[in-house]
PDB file of N, CA and C in Angstrom:
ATOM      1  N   UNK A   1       0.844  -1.182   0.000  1.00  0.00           N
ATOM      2  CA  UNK A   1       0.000   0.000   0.000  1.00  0.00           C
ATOM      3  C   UNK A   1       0.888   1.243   0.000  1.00  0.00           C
ATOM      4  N   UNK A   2       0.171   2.042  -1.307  1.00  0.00           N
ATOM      5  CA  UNK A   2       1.155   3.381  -0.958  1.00  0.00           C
ATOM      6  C   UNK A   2       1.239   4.442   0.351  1.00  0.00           C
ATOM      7  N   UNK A   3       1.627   5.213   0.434  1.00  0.00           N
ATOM      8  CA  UNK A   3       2.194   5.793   1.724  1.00  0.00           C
ATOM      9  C   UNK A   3       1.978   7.504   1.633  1.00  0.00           C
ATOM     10  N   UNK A   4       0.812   8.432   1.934  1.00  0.00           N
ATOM     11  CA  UNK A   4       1.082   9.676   1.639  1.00  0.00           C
ATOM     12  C   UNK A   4       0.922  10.422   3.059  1.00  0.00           C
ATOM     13  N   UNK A   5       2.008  11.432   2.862  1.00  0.00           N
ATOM     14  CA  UNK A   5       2.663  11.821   4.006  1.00  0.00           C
ATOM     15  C   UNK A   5       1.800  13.638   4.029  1.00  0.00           C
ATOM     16  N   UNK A   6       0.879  14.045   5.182  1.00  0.00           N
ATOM     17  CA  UNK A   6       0.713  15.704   4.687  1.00  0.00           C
ATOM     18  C   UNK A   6       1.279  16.274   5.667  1.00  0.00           C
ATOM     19  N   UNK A   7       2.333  17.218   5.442  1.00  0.00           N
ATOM     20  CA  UNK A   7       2.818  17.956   6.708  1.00  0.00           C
ATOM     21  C   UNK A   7       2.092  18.911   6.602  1.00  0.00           C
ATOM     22  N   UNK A   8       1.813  19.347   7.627  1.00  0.00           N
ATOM     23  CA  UNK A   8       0.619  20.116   8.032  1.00  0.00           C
ATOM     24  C   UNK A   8       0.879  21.709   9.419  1.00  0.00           C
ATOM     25  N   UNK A   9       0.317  22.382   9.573  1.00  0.00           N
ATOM     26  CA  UNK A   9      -0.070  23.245  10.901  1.00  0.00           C
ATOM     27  C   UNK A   9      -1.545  23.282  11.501  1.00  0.00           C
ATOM     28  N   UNK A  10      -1.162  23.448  13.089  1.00  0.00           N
ATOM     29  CA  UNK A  10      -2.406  23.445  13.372  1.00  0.00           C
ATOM     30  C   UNK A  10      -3.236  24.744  12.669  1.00  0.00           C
ATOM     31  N   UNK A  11      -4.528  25.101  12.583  1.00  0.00           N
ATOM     32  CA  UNK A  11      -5.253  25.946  12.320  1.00  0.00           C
ATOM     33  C   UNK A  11      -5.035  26.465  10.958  1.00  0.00           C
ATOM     34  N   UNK A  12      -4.576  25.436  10.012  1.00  0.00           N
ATOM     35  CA  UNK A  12      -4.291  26.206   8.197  1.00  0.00           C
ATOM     36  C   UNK A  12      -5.319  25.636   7.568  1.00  0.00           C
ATOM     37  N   UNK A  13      -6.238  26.150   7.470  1.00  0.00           N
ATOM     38  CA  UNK A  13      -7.057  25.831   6.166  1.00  0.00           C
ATOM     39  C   UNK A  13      -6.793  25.205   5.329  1.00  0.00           C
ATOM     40  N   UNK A  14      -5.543  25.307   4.425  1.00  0.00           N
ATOM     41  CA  UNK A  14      -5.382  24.969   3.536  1.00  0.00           C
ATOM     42  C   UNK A  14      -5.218  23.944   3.609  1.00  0.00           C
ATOM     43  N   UNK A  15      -4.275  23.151   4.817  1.00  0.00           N
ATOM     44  CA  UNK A  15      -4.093  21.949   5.329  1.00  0.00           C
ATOM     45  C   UNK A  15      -5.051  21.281   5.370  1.00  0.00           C
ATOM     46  N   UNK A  16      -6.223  21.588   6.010  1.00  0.00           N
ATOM     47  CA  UNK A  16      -7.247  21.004   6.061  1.00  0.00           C
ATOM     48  C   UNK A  16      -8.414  20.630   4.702  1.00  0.00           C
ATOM     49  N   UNK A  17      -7.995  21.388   3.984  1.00  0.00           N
ATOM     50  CA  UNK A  17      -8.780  21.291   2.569  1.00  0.00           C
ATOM     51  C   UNK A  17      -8.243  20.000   1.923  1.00  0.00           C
ATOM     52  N   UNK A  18      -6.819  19.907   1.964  1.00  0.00           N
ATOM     53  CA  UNK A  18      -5.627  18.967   1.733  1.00  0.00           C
ATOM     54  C   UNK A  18      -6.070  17.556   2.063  1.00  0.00           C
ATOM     55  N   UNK A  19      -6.182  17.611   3.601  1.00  0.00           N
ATOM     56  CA  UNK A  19      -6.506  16.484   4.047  1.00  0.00           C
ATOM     57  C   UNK A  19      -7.747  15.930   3.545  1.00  0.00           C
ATOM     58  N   UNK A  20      -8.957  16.856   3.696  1.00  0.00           N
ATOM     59  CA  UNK A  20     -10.099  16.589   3.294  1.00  0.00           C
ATOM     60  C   UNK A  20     -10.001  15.874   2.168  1.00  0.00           C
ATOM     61  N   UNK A  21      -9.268  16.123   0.602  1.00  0.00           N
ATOM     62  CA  UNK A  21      -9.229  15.910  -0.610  1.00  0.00           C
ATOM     63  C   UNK A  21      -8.600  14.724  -0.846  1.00  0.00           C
ATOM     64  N   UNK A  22      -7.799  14.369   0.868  1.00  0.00           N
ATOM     65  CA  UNK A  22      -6.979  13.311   0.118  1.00  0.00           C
ATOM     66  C   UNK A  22      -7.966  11.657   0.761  1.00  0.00           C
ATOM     67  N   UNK A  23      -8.710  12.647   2.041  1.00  0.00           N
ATOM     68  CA  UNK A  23      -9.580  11.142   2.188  1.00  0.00           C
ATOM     69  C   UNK A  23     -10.613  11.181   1.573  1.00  0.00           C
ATOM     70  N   UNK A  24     -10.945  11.827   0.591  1.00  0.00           N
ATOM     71  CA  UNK A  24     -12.149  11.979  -0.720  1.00  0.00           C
ATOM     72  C   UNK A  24     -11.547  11.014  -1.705  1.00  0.00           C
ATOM     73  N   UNK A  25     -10.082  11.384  -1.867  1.00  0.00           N
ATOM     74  CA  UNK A  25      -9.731  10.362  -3.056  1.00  0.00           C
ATOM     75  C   UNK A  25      -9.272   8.711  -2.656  1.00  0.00           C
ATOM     76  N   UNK A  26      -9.008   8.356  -1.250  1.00  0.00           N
ATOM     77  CA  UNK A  26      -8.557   7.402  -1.102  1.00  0.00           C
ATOM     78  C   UNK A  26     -10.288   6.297  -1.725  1.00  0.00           C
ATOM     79  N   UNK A  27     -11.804   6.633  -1.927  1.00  0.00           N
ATOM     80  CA  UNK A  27     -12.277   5.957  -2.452  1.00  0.00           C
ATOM     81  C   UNK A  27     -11.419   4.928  -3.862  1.00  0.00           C
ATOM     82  N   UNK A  28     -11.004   5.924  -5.081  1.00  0.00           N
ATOM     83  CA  UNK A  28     -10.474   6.117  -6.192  1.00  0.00           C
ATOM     84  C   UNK A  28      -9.122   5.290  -6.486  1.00  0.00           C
ATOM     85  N   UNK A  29      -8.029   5.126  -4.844  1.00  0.00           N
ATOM     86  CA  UNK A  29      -6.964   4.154  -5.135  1.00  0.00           C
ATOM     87  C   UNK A  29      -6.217   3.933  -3.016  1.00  0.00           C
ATOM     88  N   UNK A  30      -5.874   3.221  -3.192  1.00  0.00           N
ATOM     89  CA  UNK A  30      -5.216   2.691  -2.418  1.00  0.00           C
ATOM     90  C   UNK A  30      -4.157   3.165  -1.762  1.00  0.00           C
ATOM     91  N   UNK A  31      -4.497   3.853  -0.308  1.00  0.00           N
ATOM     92  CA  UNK A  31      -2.872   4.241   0.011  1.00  0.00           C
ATOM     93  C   UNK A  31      -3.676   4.599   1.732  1.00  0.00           C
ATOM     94  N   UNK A  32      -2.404   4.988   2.337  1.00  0.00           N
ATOM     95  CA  UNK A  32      -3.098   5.364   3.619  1.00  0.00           C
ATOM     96  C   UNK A  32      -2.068   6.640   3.125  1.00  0.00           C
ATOM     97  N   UNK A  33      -2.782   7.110   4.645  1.00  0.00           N
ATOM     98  CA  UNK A  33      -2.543   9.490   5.035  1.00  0.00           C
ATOM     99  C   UNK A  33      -2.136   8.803   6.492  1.00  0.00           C
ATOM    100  N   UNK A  34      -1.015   9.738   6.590  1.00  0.00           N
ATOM    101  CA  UNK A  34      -0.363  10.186   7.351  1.00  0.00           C
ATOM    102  C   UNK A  34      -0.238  11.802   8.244  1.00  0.00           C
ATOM    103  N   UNK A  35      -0.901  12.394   8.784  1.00  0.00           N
ATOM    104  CA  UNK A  35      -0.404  13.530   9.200  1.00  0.00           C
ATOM    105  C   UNK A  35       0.181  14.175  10.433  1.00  0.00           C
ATOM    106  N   UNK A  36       1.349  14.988   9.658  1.00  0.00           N
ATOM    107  CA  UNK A  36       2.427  15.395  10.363  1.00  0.00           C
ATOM    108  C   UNK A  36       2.533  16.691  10.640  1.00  0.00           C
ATOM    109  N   UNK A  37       2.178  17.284  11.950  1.00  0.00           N
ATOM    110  CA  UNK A  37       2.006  18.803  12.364  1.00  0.00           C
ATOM    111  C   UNK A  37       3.296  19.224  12.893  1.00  0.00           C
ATOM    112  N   UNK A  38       3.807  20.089  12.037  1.00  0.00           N
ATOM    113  CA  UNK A  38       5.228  20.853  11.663  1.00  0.00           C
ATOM    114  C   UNK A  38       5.473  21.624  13.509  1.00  0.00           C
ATOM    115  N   UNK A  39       4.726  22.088  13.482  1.00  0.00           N
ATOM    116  CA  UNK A  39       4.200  23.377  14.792  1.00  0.00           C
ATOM    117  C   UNK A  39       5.324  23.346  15.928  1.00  0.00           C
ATOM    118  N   UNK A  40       5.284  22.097  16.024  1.00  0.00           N
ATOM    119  CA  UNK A  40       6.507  21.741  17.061  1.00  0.00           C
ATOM    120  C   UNK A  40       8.110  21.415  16.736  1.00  0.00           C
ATOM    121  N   UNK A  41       8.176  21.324  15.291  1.00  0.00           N
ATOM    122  CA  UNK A  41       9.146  20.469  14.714  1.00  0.00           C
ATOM    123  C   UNK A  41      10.319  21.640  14.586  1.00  0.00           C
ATOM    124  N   UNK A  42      11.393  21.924  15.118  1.00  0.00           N
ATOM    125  CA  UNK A  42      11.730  23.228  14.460  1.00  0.00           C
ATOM    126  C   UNK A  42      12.349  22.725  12.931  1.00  0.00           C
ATOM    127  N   UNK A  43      12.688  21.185  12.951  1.00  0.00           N
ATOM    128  CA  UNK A  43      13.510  20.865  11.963  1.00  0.00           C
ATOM    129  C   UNK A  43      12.592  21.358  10.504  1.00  0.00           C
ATOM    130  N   UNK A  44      11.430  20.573  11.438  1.00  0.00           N
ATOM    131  CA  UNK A  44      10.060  21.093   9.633  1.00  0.00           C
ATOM    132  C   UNK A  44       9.643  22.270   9.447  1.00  0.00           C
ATOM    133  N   UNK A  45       9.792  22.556  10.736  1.00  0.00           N
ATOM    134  CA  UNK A  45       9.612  24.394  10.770  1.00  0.00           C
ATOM    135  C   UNK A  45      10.801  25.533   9.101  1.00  0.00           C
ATOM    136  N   UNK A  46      11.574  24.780   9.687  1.00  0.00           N
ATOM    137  CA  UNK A  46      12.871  25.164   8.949  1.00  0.00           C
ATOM    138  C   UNK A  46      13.126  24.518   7.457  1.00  0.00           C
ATOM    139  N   UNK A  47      12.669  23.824   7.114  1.00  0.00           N
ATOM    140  CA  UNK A  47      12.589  23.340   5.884  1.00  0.00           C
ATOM    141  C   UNK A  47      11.022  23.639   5.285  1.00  0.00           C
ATOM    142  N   UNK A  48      10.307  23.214   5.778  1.00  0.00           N
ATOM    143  CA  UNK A  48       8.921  23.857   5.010  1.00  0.00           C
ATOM    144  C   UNK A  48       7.921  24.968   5.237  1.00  0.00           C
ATOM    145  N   UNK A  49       8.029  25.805   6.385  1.00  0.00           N
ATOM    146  CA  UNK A  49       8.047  27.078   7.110  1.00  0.00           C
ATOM    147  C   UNK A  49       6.397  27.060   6.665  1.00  0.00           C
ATOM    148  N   UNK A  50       6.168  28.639   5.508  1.00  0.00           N
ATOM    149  CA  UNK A  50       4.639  28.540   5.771  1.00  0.00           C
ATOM    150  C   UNK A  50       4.416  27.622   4.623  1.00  0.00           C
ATOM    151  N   UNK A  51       4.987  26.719   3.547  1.00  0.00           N
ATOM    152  CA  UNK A  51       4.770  26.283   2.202  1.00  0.00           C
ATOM    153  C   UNK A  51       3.516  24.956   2.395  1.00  0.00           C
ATOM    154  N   UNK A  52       3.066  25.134   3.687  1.00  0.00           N
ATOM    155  CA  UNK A  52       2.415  24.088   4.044  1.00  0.00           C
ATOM    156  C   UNK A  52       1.067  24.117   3.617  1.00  0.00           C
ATOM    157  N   UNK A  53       0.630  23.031   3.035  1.00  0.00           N
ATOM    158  CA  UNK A  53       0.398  21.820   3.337  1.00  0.00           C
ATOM    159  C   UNK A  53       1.650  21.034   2.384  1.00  0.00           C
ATOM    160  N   UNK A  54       2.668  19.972   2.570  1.00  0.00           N
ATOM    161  CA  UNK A  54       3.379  19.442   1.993  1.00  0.00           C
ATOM    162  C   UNK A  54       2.887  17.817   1.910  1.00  0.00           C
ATOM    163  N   UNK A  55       2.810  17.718   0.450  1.00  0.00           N
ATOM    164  CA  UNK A  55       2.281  16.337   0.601  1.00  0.00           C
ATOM    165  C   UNK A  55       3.037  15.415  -0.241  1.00  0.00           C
ATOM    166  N   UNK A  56       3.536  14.064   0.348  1.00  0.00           N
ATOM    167  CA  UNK A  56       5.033  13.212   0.128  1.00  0.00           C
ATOM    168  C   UNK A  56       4.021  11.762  -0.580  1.00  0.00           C
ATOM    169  N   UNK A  57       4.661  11.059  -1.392  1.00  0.00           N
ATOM    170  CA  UNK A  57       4.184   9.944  -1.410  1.00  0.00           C
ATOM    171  C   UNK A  57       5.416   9.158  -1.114  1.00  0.00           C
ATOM    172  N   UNK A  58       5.128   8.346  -0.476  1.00  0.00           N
ATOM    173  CA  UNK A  58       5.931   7.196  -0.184  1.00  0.00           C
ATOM    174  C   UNK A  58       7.321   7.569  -0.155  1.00  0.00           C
ATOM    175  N   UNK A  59       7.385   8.689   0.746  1.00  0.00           N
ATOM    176  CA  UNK A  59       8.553   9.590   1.486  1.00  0.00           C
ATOM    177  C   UNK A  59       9.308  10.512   0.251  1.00  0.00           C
ATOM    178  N   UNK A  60       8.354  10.447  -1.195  1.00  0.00           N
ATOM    179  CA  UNK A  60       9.013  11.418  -1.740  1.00  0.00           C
ATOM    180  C   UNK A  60       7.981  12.768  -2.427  1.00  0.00           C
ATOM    181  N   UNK A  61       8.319  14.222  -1.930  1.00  0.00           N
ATOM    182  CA  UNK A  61       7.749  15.331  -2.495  1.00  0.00           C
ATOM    183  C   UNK A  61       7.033  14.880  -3.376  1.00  0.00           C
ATOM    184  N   UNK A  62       5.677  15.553  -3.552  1.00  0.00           N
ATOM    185  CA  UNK A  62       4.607  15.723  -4.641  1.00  0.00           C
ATOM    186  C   UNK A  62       4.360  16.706  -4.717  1.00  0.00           C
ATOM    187  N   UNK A  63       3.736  17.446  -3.951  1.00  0.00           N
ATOM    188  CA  UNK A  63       3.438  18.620  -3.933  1.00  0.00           C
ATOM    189  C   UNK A  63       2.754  19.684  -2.458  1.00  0.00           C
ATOM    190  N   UNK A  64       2.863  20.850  -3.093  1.00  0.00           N
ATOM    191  CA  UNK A  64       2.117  21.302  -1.673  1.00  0.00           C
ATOM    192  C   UNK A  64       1.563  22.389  -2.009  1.00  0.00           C
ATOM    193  N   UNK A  65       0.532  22.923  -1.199  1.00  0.00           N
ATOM    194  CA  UNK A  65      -0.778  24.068  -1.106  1.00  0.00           C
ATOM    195  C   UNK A  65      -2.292  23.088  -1.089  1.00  0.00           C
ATOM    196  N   UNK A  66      -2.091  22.750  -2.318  1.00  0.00           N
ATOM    197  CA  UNK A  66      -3.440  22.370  -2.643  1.00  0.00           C
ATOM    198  C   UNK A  66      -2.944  20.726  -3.124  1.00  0.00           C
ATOM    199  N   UNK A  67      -4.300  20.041  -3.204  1.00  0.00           N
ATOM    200  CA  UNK A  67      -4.243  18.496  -4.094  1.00  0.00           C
ATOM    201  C   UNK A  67      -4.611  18.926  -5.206  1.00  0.00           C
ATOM    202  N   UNK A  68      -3.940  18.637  -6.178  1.00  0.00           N
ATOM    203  CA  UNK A  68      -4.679  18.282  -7.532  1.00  0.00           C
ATOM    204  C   UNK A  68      -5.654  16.683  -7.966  1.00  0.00           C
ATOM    205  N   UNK A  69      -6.345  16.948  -7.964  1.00  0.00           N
ATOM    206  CA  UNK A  69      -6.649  15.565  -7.962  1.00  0.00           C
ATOM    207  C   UNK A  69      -6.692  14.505  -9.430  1.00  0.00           C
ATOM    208  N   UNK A  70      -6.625  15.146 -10.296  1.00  0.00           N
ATOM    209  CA  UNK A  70      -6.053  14.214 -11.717  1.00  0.00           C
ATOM    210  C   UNK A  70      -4.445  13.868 -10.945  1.00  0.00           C
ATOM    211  N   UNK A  71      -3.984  15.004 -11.135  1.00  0.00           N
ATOM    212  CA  UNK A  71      -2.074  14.831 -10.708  1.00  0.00           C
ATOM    213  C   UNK A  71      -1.941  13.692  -9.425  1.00  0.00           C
ATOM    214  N   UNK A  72      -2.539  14.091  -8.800  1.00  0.00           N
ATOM    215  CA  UNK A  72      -2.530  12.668  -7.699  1.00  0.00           C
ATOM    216  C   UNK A  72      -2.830  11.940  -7.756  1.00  0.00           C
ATOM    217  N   UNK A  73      -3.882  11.362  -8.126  1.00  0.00           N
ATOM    218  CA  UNK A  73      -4.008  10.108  -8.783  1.00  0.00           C
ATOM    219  C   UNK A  73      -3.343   9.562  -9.794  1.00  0.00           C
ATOM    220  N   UNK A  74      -2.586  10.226 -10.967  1.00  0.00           N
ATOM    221  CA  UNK A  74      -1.741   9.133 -11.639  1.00  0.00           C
ATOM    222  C   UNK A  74      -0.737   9.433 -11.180  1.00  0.00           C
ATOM    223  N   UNK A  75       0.389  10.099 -10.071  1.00  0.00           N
ATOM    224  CA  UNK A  75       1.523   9.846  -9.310  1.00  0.00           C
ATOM    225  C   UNK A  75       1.091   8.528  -8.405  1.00  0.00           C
ATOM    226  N   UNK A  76       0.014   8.795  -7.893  1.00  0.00           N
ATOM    227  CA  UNK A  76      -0.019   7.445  -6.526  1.00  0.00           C
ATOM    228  C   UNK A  76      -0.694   6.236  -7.717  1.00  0.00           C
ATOM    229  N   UNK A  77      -1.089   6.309  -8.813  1.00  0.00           N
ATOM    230  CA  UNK A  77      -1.205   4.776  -9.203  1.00  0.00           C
ATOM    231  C   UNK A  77      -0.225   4.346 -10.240  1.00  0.00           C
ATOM    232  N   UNK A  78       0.919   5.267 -10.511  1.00  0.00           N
ATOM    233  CA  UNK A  78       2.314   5.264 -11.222  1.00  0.00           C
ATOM    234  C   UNK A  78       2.811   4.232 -10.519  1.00  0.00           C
ATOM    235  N   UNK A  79       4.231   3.332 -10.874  1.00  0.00           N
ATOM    236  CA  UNK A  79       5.071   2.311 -10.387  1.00  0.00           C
ATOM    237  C   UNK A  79       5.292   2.870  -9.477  1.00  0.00           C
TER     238      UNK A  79
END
């Protein structure tokens, strides 16, 4: 099963739109969500600051702000 990772903050909208979109699409293909709240992290603080929502598949960058949802679906049902 694939693996998608959303780094996230507490209280971001956008994050939350993110999340929302990605357990809308898990109908569509196979993977579990993961989420990871930066807030405390200084390390994630420092690497992904406000660029958040960051969303990883199977520990590698896809994208971040928003889901696309064509684009995500053929990255997560790609090899």
């Amino acid at each position: 099963m694939r693996q998608v990772t959303i780094y996230s903050r507490t209280g971001c909208h956008l994050c939350e739109s993110a999340h929302q979109a990605l357990i809308t699409l898990q109908s569509e293909a196979d993977f579990a969500i993961t989420e990871i709240l930066i807030d405390s992290e200084p390390d994630l603080i420092e690497l992904y600051g406000e660029q958040v929502p960051v969303i990883h598949i199977d520990g590698k960058p896809h994208d971040y702000f928003r889901v696309d949802p064509v684009r995500f679906l053929a990255a997560i049902n790609a090899n």
